[in-house]
N, C-alpha and C. Protein backbone atom coordinates (compact mmCIF):
# COMPACT_ATOMS: atom_id res chain seq x y z
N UNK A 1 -29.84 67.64 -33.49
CA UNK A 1 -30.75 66.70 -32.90
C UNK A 1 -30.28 66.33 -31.47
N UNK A 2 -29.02 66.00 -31.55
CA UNK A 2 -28.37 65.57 -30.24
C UNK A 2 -28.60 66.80 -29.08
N UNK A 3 -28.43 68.03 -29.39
CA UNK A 3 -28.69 68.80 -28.69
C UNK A 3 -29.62 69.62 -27.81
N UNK A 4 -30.95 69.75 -29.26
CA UNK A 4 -32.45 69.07 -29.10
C UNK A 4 -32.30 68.67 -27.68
N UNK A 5 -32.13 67.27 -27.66
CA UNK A 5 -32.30 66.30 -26.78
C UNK A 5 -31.95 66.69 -25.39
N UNK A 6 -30.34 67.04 -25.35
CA UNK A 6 -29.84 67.36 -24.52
C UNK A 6 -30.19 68.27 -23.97
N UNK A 7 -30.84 69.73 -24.14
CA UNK A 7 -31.89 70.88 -23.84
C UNK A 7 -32.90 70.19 -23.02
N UNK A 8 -33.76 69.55 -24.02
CA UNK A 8 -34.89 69.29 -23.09
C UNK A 8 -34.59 67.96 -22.17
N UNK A 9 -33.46 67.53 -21.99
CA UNK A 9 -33.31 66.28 -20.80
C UNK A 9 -32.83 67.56 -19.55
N UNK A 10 -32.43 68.39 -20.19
CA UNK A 10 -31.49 69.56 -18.62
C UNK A 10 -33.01 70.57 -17.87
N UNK A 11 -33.39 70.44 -19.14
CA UNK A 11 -34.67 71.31 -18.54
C UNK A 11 -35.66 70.39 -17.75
N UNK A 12 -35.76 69.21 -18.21
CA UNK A 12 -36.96 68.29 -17.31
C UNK A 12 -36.28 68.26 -16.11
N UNK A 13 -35.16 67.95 -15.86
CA UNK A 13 -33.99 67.93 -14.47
C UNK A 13 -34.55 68.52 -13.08
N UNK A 14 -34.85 70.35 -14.32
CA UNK A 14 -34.90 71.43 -13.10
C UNK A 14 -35.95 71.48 -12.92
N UNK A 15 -37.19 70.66 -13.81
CA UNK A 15 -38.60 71.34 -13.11
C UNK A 15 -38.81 69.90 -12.72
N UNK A 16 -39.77 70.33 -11.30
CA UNK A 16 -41.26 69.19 -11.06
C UNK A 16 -41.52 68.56 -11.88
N UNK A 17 -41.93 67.39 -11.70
CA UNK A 17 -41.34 66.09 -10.99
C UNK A 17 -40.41 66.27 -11.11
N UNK A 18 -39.76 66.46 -12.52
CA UNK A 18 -38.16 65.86 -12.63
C UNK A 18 -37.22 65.82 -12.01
N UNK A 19 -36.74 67.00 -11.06
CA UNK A 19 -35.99 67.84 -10.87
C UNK A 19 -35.84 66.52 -9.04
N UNK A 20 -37.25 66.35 -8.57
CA UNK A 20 -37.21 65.41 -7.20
C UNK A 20 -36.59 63.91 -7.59
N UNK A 21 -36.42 63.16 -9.19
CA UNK A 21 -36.48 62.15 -9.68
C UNK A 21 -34.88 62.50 -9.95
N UNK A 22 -34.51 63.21 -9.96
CA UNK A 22 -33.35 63.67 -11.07
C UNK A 22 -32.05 63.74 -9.47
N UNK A 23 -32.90 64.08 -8.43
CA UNK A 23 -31.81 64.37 -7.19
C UNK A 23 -31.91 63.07 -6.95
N UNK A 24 -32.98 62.64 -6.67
CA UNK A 24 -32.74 61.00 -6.06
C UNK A 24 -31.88 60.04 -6.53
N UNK A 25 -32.15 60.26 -8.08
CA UNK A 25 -30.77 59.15 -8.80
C UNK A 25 -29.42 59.82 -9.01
N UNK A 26 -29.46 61.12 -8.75
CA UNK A 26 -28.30 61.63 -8.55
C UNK A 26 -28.05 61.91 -10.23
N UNK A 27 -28.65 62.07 -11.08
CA UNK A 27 -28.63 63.03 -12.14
C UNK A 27 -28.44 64.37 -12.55
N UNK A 28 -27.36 64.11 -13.81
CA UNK A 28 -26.66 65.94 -13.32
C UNK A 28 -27.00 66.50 -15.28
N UNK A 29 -27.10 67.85 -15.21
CA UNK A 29 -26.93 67.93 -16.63
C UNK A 29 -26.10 68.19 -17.25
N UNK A 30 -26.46 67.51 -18.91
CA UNK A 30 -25.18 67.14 -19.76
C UNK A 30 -24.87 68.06 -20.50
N UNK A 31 -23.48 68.19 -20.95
CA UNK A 31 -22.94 69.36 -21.76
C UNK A 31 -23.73 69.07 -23.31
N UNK A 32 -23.44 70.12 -23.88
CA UNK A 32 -23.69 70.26 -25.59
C UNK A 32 -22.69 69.64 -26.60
N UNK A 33 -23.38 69.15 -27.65
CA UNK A 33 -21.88 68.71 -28.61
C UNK A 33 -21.66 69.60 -29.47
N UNK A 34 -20.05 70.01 -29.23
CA UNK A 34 -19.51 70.79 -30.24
C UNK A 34 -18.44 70.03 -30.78
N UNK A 35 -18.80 70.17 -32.26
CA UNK A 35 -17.64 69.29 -33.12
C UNK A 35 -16.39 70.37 -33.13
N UNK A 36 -15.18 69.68 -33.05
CA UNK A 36 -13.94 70.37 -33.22
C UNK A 36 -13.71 71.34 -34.51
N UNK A 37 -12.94 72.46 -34.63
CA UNK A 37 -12.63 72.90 -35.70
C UNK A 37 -12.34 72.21 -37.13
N UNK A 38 -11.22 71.37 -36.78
CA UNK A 38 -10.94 70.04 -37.86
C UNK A 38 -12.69 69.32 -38.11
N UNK A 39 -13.36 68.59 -37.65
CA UNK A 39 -14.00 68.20 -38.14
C UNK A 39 -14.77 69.31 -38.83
N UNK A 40 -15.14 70.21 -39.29
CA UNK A 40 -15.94 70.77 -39.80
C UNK A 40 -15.48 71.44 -41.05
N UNK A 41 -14.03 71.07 -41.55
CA UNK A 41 -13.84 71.87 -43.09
C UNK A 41 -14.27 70.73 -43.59
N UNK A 42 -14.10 71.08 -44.68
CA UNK A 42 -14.84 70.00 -45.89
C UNK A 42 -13.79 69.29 -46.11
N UNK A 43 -14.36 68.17 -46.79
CA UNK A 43 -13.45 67.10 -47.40
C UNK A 43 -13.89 66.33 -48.54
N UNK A 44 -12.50 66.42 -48.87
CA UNK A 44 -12.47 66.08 -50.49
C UNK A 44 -12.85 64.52 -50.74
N UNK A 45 -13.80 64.32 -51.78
CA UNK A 45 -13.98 63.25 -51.77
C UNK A 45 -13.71 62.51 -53.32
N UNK A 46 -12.80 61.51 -54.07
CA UNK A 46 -12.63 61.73 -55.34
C UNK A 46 -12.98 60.20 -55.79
N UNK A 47 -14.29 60.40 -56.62
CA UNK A 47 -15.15 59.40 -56.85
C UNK A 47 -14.34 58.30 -58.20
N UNK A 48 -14.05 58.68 -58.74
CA UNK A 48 -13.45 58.55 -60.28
C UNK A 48 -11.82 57.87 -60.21
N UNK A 49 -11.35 57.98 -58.80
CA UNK A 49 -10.01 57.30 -58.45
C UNK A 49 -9.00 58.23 -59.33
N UNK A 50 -8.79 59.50 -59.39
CA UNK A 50 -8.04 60.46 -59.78
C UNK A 50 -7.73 60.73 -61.42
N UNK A 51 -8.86 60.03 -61.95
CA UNK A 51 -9.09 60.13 -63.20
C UNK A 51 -9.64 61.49 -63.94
């Protein structure tokens, strides 16, 4: 979703209007989110308190 976003805020930037709105305030485009290696293994979750 975040990225979504971030796509189409870089793309309005470069075109008409945007792109004249985007120099004036001095707007630059934003990187993508990439989650780190660590965040993305799984994790254990133990409901039962090790029962």
């Amino acid at each position: 979703m975040y990225n979504d976003t971030v796509t189409k805020y870089n793309e309005n930037i470069k075109m008409f209007p945007g792109n004249i709105i985007a120099n004036f305030f001095n707007f630059s485009e934003e990187k993508f989110f990439k989650a780190d290696e660590k965040a993305s293994n799984n994790i254990n979750i133990d409901f039962y308190g090790g029962k």
